[in-house]
Protein backbone atom coordinates (compact mmCIF):
# COMPACT_ATOMS: atom_id res chain seq x y z
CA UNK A 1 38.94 3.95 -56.98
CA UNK A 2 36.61 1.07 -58.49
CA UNK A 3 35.80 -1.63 -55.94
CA UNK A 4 34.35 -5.26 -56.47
CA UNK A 5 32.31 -6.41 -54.16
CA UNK A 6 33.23 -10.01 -53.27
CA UNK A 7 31.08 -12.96 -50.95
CA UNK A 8 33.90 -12.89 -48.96
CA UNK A 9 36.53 -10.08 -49.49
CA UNK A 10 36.36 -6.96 -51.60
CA UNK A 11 38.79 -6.28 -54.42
CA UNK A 12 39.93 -2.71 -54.62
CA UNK A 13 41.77 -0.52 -58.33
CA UNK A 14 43.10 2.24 -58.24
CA UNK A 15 42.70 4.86 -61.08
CA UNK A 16 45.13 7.40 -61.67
CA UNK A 17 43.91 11.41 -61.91
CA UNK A 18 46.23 11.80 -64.73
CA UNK A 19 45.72 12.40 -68.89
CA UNK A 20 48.16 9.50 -69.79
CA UNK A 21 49.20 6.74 -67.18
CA UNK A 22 52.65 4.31 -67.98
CA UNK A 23 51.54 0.90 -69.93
CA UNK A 24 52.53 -1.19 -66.68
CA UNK A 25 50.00 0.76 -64.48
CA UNK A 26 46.92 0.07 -66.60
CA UNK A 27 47.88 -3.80 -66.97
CA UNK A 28 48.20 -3.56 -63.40
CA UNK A 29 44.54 -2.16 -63.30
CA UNK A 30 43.22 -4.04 -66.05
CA UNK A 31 44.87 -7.27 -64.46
CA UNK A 32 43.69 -5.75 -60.62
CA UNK A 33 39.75 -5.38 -62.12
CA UNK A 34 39.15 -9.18 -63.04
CA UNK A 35 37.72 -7.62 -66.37
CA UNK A 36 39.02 -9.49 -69.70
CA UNK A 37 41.47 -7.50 -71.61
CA UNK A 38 40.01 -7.87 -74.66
CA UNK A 39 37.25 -5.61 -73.25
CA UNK A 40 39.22 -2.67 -72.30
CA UNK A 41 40.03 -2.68 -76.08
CA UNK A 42 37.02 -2.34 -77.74
């Protein structure tokens, strides 16, 4: 799990143990993380 440390609350992502996850969960992570997408695709 990757966790983001918040002033007041704590925002938690999974990330899957597996080789290849489904399309929906990783926009669900990407989307969960706060991160741009643009910068899981460089």
């Amino acid at each position: 799990m990757m966790q983001k440390k918040l002033e007041k609350s704590t925002i938690t992502v999974p990330v899957p143990n597996h080789k290849e996850i489904k399309i929906g969960t990783l926009m669900s992570i990407i989307r969960q993380s706060g991160v741009p997408r643009i910068e899981f695709e460089s």
